[in-house]
N, C-alpha and C. Protein backbone atom coordinates (compact mmCIF):
# COMPACT_ATOMS: atom_id res chain seq x y z
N UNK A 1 3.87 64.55 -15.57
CA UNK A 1 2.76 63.91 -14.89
C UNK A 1 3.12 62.49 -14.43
N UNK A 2 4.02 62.39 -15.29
CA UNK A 2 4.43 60.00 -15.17
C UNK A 2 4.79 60.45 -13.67
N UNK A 3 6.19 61.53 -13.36
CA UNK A 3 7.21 61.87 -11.70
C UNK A 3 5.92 61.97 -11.53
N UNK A 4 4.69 63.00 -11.63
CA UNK A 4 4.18 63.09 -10.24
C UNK A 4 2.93 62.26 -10.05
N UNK A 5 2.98 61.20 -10.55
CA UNK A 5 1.82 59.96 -10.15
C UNK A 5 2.65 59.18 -9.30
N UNK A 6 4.29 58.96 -9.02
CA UNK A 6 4.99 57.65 -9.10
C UNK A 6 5.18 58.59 -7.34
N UNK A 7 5.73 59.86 -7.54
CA UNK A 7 4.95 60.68 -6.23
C UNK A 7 3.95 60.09 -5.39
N UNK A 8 3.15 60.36 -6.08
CA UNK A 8 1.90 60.88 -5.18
C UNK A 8 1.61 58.87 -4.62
N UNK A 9 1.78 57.80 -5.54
CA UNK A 9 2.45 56.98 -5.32
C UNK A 9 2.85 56.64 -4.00
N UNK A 10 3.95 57.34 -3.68
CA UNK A 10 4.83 56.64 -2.91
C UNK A 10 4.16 57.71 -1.51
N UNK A 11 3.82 58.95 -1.46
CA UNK A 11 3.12 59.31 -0.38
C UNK A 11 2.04 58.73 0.11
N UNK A 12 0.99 57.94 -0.54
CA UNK A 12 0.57 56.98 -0.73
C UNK A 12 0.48 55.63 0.30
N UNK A 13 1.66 55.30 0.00
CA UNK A 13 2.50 54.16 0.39
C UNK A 13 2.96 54.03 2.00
N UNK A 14 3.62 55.43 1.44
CA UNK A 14 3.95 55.99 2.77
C UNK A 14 2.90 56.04 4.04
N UNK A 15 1.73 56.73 3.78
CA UNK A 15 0.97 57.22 4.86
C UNK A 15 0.17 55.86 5.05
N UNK A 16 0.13 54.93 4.02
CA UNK A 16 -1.04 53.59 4.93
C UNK A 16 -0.08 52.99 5.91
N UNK A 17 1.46 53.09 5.12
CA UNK A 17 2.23 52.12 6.02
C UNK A 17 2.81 52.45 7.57
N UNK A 18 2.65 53.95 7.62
CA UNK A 18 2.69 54.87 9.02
C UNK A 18 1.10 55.09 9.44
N UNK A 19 -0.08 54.91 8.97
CA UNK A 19 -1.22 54.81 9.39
C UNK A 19 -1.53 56.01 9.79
N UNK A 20 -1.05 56.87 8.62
CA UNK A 20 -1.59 58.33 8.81
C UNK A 20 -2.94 58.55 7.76
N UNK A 21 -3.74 58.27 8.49
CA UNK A 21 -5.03 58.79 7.37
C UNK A 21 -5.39 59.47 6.77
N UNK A 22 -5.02 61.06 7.46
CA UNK A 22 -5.19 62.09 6.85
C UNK A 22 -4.21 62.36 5.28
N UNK A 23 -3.02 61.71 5.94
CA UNK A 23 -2.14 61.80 4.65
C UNK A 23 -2.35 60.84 3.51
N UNK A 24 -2.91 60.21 3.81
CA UNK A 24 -3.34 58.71 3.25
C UNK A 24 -4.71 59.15 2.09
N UNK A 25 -5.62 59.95 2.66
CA UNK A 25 -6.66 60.77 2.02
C UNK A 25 -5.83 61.72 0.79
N UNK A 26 -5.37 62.45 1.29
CA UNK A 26 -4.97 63.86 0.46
C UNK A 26 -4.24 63.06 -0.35
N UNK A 27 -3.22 61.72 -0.10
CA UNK A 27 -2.43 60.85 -1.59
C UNK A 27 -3.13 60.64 -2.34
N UNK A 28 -4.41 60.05 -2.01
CA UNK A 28 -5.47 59.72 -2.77
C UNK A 28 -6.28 60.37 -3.48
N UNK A 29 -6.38 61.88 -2.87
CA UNK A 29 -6.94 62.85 -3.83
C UNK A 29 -5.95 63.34 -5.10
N UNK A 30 -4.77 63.52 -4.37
CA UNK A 30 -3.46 64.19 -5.21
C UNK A 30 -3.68 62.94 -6.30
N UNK A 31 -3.24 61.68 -6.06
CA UNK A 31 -2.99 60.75 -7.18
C UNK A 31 -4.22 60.40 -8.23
N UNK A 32 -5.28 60.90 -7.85
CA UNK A 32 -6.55 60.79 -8.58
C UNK A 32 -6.53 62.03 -9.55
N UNK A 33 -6.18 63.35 -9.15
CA UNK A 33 -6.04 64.33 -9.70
C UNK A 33 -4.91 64.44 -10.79
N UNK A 34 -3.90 63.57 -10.52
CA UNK A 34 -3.01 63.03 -11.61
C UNK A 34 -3.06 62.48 -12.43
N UNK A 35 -4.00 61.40 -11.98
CA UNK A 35 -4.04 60.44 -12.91
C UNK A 35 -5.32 60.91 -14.38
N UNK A 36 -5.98 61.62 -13.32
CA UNK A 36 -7.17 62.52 -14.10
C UNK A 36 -6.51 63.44 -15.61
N UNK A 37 -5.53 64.10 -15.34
CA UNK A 37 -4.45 64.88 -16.11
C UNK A 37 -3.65 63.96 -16.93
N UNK A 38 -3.70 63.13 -17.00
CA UNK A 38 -2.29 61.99 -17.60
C UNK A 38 -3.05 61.67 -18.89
N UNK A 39 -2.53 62.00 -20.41
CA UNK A 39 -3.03 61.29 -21.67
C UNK A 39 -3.56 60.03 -21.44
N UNK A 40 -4.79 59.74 -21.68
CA UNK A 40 -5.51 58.35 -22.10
C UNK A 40 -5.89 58.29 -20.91
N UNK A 41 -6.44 59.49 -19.55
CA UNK A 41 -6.58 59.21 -18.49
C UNK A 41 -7.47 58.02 -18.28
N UNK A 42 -7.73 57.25 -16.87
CA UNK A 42 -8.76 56.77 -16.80
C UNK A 42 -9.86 57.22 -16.09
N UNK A 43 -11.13 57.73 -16.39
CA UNK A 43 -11.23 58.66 -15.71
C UNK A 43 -11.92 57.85 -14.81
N UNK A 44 -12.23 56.88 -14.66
CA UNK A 44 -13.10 55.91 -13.56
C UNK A 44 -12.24 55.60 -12.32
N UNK A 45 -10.80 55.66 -12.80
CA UNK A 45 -9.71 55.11 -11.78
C UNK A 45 -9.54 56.42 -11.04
N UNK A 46 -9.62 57.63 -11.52
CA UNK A 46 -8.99 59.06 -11.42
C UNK A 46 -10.27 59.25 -9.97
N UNK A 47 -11.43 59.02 -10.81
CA UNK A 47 -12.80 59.33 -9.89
C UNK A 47 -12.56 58.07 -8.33
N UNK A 48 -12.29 56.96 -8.75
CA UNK A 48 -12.63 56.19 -7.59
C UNK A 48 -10.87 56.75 -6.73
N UNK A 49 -10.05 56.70 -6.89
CA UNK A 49 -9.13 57.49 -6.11
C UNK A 49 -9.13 58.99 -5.15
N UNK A 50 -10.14 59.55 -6.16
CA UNK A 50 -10.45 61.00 -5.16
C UNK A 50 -11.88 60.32 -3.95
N UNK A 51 -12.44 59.68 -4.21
CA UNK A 51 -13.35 59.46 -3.92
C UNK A 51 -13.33 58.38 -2.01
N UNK A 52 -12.17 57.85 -3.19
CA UNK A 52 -11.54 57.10 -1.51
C UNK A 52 -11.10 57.91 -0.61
N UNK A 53 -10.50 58.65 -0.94
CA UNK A 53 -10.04 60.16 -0.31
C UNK A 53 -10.83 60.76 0.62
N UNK A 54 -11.91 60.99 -0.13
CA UNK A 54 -13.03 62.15 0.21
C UNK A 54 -13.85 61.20 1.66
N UNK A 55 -14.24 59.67 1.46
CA UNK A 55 -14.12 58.65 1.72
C UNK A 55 -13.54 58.99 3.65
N UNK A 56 -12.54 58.79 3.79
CA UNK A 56 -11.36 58.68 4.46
C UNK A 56 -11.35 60.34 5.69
N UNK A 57 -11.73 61.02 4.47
CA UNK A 57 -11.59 62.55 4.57
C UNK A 57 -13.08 62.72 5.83
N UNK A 58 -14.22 62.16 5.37
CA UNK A 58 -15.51 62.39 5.96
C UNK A 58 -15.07 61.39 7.27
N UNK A 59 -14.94 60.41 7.08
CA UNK A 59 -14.54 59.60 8.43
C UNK A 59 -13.70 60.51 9.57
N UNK A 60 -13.27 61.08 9.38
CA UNK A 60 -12.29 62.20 10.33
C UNK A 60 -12.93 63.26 10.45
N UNK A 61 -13.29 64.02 10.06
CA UNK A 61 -14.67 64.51 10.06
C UNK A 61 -13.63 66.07 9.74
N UNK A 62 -12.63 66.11 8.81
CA UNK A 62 -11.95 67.04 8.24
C UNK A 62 -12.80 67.71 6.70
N UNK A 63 -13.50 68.73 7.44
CA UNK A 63 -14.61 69.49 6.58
C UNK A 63 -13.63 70.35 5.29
N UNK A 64 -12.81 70.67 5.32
CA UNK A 64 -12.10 71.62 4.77
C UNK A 64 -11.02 70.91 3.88
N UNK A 65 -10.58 69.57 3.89
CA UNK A 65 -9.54 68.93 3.21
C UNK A 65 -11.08 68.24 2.30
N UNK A 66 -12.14 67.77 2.92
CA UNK A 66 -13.17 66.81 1.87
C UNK A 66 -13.83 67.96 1.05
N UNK A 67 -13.97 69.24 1.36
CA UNK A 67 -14.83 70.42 0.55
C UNK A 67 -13.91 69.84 -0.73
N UNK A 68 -12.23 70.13 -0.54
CA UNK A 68 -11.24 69.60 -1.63
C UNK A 68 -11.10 68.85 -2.55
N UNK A 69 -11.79 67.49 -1.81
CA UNK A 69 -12.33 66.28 -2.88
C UNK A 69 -13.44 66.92 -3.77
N UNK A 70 -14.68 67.56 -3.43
CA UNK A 70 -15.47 68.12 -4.30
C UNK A 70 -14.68 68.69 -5.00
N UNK A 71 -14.22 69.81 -5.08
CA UNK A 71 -13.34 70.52 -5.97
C UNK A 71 -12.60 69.77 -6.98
N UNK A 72 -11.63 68.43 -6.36
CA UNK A 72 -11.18 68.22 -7.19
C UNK A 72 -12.14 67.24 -8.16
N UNK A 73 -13.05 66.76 -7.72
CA UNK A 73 -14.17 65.90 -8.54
C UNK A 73 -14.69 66.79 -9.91
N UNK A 74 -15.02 68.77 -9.26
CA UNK A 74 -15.74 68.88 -10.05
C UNK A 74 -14.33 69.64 -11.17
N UNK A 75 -13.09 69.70 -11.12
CA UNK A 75 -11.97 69.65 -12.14
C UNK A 75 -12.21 68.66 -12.80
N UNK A 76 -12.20 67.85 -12.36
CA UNK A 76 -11.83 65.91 -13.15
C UNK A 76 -12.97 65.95 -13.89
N UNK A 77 -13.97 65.97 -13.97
CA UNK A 77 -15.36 66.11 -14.46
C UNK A 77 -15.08 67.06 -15.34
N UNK A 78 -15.16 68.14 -15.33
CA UNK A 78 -14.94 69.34 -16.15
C UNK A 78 -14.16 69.53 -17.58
N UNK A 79 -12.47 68.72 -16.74
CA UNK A 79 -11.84 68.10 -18.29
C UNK A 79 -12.11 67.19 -18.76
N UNK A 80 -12.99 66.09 -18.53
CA UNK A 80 -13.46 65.00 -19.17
C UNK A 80 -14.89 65.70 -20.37
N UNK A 81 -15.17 66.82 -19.63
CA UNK A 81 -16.18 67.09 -20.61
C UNK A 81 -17.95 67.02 -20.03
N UNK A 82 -17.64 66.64 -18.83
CA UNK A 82 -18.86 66.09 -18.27
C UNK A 82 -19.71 67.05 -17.48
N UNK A 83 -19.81 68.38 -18.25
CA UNK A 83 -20.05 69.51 -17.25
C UNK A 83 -21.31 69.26 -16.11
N UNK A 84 -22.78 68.51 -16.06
CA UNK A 84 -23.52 68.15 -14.83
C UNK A 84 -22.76 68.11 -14.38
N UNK A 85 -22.15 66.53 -13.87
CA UNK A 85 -21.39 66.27 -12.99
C UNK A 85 -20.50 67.15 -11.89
N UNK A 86 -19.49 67.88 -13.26
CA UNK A 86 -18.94 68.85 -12.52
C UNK A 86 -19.19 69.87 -11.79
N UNK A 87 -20.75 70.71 -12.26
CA UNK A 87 -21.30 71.48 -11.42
C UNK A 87 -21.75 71.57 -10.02
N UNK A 88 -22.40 70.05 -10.01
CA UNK A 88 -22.89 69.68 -8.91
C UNK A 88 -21.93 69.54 -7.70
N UNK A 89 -20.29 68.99 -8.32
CA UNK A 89 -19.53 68.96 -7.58
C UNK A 89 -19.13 70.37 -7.05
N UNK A 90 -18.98 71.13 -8.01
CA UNK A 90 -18.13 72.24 -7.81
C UNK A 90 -19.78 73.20 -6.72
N UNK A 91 -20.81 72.88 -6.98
CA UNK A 91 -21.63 73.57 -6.00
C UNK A 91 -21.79 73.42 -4.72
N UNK A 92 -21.44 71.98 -4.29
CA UNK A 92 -20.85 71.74 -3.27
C UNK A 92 -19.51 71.78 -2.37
N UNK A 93 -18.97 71.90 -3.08
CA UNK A 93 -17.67 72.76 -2.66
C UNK A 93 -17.90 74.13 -2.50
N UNK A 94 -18.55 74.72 -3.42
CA UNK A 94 -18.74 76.22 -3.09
C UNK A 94 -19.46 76.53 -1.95
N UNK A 95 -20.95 75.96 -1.95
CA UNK A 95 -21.71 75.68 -0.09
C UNK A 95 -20.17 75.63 1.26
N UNK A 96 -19.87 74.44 1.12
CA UNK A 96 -18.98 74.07 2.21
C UNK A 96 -17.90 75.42 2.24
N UNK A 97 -17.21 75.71 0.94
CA UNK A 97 -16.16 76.68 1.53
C UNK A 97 -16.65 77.73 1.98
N UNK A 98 -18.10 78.55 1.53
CA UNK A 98 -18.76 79.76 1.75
C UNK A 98 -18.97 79.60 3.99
N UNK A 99 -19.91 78.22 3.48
CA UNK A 99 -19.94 78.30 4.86
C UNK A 99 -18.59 77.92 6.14
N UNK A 100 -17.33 77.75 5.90
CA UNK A 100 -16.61 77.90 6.52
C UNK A 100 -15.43 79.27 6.19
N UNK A 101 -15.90 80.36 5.54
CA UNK A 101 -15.38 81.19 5.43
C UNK A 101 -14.15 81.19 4.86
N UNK A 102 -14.09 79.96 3.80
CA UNK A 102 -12.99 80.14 3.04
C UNK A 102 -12.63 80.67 1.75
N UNK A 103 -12.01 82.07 1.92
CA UNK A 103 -12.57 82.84 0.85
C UNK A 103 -11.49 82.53 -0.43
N UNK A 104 -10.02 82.13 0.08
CA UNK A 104 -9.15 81.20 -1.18
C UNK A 104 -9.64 80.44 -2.26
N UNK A 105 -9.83 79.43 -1.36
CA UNK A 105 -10.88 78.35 -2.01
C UNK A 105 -12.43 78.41 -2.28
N UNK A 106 -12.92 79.68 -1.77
CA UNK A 106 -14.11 79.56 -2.24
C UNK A 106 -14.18 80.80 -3.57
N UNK A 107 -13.30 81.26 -3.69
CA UNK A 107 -12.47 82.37 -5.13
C UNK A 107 -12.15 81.28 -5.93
N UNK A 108 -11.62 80.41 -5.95
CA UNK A 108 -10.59 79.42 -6.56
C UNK A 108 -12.04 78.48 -7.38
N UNK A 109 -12.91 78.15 -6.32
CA UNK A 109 -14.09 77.03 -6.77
C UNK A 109 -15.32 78.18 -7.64
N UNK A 110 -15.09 79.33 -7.68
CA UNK A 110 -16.21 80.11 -7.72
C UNK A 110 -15.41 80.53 -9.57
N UNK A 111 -14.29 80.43 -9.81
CA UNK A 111 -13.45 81.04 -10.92
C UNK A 111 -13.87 79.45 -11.51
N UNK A 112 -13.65 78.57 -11.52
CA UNK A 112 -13.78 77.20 -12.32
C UNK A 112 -15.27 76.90 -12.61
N UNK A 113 -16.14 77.28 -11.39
CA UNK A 113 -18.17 77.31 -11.76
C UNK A 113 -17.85 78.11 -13.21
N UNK A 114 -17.32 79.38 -12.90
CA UNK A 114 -17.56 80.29 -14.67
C UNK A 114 -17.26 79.84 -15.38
N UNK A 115 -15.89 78.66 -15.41
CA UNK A 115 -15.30 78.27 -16.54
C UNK A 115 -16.16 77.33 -17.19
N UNK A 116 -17.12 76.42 -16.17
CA UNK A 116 -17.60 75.00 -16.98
C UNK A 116 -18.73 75.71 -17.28
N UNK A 117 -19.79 76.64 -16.79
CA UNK A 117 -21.06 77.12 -17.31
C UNK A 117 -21.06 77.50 -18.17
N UNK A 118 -19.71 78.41 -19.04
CA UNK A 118 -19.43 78.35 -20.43
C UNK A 118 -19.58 77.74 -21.37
């Protein structure tokens, strides 16, 4: 997890300093989702990183990379223990992927709802 924060990091880095936004978003989700996973996470830092993302993601008006930020919000939530939170996230992700016919990701968000309602 240390390689793939120092990653996600440098893609990061990369995409503000080429002024690619889109890539600039998804670093920000990826490195939030890392940091979310990493012993002693923080989970406030983990949350405001996807969030900038998601952030970034709505400004472009890329429906299908921000459904993603939900998703990954309602993971991060989920292993913290915080199941509301996570639901709400993960129900919104499930809306958005249903209604763009994404049946990957809306399998993928629909398998993790079962896991936290548990």
């Amino acid at each position: 997890l240390n390689e793939a924060k120092v990653h996600a990091e440098q893609a990061l880095n990369l995409a503000q300093t080429s002024h690619q936004k889109y890539w600039e978003a998804m670093s920000q989700i990826q490195l939030g989702r890392t940091v979310g996973k990493m012993e002693g996470s923080q989970l406030h830092k983990a949350e405001e990183h996807i969030l900038q993302g998601m952030k970034i993601l709505d400004e472009l008006g890329t429906k299908p990379a921000y459904a993603r930020g939900y998703l990954s919000l309602g993971e991060l939530y989920a292993n913290a223990g915080q199941k509301d939170k996570s639901l709400g996230n993960l129900k919104k992700a499930e809306a958005m992927y249903q209604g763009m016919g994404m049946e990957y990701w809306l399998t993928r968000t629909k398998k993790l709802l079962e896991m936290v309602r548990i």
